[in-house]
Protein backbone atom coordinates (compact mmCIF):
# COMPACT_ATOMS: atom_id res chain seq x y z
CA UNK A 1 141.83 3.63 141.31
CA UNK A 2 140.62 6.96 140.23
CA UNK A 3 140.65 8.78 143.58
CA UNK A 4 137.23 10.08 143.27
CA UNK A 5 138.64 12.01 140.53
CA UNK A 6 136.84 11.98 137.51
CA UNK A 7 138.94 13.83 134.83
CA UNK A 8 136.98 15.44 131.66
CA UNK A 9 137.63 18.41 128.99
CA UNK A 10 135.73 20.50 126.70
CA UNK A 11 136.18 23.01 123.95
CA UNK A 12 135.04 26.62 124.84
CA UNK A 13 133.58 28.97 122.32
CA UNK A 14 134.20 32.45 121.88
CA UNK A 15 130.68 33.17 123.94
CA UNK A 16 131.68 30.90 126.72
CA UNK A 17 129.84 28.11 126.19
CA UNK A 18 130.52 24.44 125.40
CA UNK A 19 129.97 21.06 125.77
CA UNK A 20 131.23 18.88 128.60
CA UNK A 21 131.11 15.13 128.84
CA UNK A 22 130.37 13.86 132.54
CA UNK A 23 129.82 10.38 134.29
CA UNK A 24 127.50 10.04 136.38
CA UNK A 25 128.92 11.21 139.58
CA UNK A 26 129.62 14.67 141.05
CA UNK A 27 131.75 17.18 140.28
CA UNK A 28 133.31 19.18 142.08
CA UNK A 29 136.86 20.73 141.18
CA UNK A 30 137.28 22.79 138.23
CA UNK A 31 140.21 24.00 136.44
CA UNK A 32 140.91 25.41 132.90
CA UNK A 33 143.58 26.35 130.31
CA UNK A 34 142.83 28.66 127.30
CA UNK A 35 145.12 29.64 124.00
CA UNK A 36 145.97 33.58 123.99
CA UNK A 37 148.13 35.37 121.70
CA UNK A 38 150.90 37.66 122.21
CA UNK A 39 151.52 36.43 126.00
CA UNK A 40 154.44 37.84 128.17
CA UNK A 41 158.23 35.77 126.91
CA UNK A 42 156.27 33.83 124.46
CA UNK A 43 153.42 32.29 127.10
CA UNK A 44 150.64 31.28 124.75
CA UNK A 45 148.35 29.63 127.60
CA UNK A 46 145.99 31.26 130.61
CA UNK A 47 145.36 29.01 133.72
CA UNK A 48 142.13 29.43 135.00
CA UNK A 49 141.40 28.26 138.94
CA UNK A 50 138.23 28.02 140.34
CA UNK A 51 136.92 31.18 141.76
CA UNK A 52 136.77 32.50 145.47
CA UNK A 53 134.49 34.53 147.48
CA UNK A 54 136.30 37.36 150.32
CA UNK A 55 136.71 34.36 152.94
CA UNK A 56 138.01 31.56 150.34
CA UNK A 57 134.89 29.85 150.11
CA UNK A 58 134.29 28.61 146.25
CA UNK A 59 132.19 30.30 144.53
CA UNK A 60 131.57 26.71 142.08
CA UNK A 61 128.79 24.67 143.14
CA UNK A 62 129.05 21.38 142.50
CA UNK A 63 127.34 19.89 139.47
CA UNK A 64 125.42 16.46 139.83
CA UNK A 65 125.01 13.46 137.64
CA UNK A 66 121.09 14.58 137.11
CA UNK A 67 122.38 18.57 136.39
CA UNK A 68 122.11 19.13 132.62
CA UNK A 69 123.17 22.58 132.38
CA UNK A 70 125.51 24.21 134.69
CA UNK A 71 127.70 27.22 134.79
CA UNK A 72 131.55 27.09 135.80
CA UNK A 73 133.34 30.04 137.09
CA UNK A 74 137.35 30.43 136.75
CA UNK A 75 139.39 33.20 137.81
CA UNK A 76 142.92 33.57 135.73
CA UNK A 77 145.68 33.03 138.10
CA UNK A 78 149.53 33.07 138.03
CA UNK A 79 151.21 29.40 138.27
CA UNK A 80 154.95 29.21 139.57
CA UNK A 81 155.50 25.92 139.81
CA UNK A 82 153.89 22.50 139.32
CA UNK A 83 153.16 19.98 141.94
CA UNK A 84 152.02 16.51 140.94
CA UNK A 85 150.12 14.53 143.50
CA UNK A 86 146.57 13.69 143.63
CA UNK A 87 143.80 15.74 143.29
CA UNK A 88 143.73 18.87 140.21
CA UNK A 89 146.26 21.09 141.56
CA UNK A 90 148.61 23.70 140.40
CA UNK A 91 151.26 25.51 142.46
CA UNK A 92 151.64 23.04 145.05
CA UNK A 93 154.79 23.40 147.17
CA UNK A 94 156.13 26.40 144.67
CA UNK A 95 152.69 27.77 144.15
């Protein structure tokens, strides 16, 4: 059983645009990961979370199995730890 969760990736240009393969269901949680060089103690890699409004509502709106563009928006955050459960999650319990 997938959970509802519907796991899918994509390479991202340099203009922030790309090409993501979707079933036909909706989509909801986002999350991202992108190369950088010269990171602090060697860290070559940027985790991106889904962005938040003031009050912590998402600023993502879902996208559809009829959308056939949509735009994604990802805020850079800081991960301390890793928590592996259900759902696309990191932090968890250390985050």
């Amino acid at each position: 059983m997938s959970a509802g969760v519907f796991p899918t990736a994509a390479a991202i240009d340099g203009s922030a645009q790309g090409d993501l393969p979707c079933l036909a269901t909706t989509y909801s949680q986002f999350m991202g990961v992108a190369r950088r060089d010269g990171g602090p103690n060697g860290v070559q890699y940027t985790w991106f979370s889904p962005a938040i409004d003031a009050d912590g509502n998402p600023l993502q709106e879902p996208i559809g199995p009829l959308d056939d563009r949509a735009e994604i928006v990802l805020d850079p955050v800081e991960i301390k730890g890793l928590y592996a459960g259900t759902g696309a999650d990191f932090g968890g319990m250390l985050g």
